[in-house]
C-alpha atoms as a PDB file:
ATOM      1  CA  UNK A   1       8.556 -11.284   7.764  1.00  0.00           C
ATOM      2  CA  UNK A   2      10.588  -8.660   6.047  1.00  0.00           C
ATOM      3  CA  UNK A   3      12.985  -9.693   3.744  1.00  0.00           C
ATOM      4  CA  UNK A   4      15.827  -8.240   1.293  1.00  0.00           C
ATOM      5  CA  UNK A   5      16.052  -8.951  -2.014  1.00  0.00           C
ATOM      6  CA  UNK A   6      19.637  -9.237  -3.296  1.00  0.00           C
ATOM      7  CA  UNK A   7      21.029  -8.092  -6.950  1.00  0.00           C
ATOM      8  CA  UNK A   8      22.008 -11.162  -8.947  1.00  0.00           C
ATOM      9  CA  UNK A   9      25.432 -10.302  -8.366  1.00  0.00           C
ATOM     10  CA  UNK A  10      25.099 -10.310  -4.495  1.00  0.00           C
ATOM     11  CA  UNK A  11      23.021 -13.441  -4.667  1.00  0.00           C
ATOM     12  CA  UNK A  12      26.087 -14.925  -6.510  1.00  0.00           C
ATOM     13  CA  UNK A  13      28.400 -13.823  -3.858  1.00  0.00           C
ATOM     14  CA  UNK A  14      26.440 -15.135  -1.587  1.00  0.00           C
ATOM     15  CA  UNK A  15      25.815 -19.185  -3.590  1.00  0.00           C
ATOM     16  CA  UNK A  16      29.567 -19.634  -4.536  1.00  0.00           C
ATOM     17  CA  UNK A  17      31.134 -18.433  -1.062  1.00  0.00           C
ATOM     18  CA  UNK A  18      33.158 -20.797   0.691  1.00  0.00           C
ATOM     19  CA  UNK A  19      32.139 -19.454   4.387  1.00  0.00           C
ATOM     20  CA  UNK A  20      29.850 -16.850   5.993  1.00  0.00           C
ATOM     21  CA  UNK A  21      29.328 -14.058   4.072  1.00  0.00           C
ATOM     22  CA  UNK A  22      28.896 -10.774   6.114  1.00  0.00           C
ATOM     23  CA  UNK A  23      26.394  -8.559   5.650  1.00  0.00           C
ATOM     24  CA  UNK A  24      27.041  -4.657   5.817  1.00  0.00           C
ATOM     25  CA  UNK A  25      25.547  -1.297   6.071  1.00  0.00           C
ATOM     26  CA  UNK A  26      26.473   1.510   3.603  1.00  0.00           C
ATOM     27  CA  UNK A  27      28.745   2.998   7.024  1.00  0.00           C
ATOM     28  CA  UNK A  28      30.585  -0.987   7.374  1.00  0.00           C
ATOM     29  CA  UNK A  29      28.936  -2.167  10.430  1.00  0.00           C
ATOM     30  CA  UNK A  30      27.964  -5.547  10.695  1.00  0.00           C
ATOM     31  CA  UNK A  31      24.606  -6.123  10.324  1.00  0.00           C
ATOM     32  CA  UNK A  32      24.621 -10.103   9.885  1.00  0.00           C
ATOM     33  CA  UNK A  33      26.309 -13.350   9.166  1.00  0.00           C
ATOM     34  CA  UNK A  34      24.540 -15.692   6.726  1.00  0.00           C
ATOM     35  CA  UNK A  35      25.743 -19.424   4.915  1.00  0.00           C
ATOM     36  CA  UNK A  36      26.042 -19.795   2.222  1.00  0.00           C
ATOM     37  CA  UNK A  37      23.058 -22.269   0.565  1.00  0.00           C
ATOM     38  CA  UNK A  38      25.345 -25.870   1.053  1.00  0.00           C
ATOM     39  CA  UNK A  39      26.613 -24.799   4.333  1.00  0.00           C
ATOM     40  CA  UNK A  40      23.281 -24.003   5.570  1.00  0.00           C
ATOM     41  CA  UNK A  41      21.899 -27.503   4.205  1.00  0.00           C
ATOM     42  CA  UNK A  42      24.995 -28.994   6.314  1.00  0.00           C
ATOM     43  CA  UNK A  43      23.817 -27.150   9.616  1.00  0.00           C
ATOM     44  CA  UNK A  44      20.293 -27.722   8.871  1.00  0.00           C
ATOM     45  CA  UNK A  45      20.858 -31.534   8.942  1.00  0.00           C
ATOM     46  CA  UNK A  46      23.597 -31.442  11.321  1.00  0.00           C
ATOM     47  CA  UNK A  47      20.524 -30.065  13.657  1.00  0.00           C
ATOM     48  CA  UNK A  48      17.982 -32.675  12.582  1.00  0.00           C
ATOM     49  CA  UNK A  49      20.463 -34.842  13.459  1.00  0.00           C
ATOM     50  CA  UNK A  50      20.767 -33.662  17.070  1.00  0.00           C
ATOM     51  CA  UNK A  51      17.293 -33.869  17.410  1.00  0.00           C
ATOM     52  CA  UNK A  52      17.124 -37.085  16.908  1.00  0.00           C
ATOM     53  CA  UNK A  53      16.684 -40.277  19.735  1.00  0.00           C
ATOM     54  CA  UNK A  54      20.515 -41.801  18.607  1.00  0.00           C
ATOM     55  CA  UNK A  55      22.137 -44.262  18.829  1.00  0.00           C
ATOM     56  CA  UNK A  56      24.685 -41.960  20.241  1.00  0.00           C
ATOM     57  CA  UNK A  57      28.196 -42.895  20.610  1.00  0.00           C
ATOM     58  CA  UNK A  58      31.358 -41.130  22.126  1.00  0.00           C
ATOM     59  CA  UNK A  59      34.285 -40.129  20.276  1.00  0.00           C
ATOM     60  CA  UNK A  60      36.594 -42.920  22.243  1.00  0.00           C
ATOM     61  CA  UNK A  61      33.659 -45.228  21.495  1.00  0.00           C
ATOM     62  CA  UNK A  62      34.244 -44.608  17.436  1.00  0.00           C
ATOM     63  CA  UNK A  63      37.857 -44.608  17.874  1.00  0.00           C
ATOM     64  CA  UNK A  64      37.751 -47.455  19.151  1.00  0.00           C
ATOM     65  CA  UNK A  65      35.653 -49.488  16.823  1.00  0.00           C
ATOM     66  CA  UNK A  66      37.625 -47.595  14.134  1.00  0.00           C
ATOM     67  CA  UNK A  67      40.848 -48.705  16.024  1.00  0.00           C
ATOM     68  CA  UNK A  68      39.386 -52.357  16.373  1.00  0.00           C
ATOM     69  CA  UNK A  69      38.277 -51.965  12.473  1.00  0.00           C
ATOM     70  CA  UNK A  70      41.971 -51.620  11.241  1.00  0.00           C
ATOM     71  CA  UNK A  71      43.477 -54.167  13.127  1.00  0.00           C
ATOM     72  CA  UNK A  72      41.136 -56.668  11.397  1.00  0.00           C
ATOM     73  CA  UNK A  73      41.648 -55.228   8.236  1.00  0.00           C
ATOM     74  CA  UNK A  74      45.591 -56.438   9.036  1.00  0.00           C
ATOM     75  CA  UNK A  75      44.374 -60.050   8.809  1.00  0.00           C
ATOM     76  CA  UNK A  76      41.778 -60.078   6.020  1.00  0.00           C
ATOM     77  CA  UNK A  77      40.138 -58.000   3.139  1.00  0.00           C
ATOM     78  CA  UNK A  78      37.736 -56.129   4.744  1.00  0.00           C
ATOM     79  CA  UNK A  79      34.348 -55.617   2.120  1.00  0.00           C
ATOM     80  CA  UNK A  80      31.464 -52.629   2.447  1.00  0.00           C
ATOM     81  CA  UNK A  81      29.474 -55.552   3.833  1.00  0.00           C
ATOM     82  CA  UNK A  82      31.946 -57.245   6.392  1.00  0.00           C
ATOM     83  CA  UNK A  83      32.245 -54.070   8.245  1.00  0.00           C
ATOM     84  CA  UNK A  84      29.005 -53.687   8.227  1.00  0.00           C
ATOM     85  CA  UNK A  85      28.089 -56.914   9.576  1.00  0.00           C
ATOM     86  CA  UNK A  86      31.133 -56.486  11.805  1.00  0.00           C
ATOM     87  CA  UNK A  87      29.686 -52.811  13.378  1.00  0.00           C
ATOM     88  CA  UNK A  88      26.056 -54.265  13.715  1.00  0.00           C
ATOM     89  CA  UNK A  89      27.841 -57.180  16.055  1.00  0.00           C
ATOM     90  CA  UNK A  90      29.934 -54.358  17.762  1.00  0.00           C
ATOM     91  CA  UNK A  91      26.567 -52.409  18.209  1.00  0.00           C
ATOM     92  CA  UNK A  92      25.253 -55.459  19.792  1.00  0.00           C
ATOM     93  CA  UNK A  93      27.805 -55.583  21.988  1.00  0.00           C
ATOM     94  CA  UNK A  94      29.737 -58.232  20.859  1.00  0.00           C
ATOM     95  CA  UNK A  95      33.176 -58.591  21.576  1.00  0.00           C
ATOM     96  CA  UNK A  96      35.057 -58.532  17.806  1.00  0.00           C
END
């Protein structure tokens, strides 16, 4: 595959840039868009992600657990492991 080897100065542009970083010819046109190295690494598992078999849930699905979440935080401490153990029972489909 041909590549292009960048200066270290345009490699640097390239690590520390918050977004896309266009690529140009000497005359300005676009040539391409690239990410930087920890956006790509987002995308990359964003994808493997998508890829996978689930669970899958719908945004009003996680709304509403988050929803459900808050109002039992109203009543009691809620602890990393009690919503834990209280998302593996909604998961179940237990009513909470």
């Amino acid at each position: 595959m041909p590549h292009i080897v960048l200066t270290p100065e345009q490699a640097q542009v390239v690590h520390s840039a918050s977004g896309p970083v266009e690529i140009r010819a000497n005359a300005g046109a676009v040539l391409a868009r690239i990410l930087p190295p920890h956006e790509a690494a987002i995308v990359e598992e964003a994808k493997r992600r998508l890829a996978s078999s689930g669970p899958w849930y719908s945004g009003a699905d996680v709304l509403a657990r988050l929803k459900r979440l808050d109002e039992i935080a109203q009543g009691q401490e809620l602890t990393p492991e009690r919503v834990r153990d209280l998302l593996d029972r909604m998961r179940a489909g237990e009513a909470i």
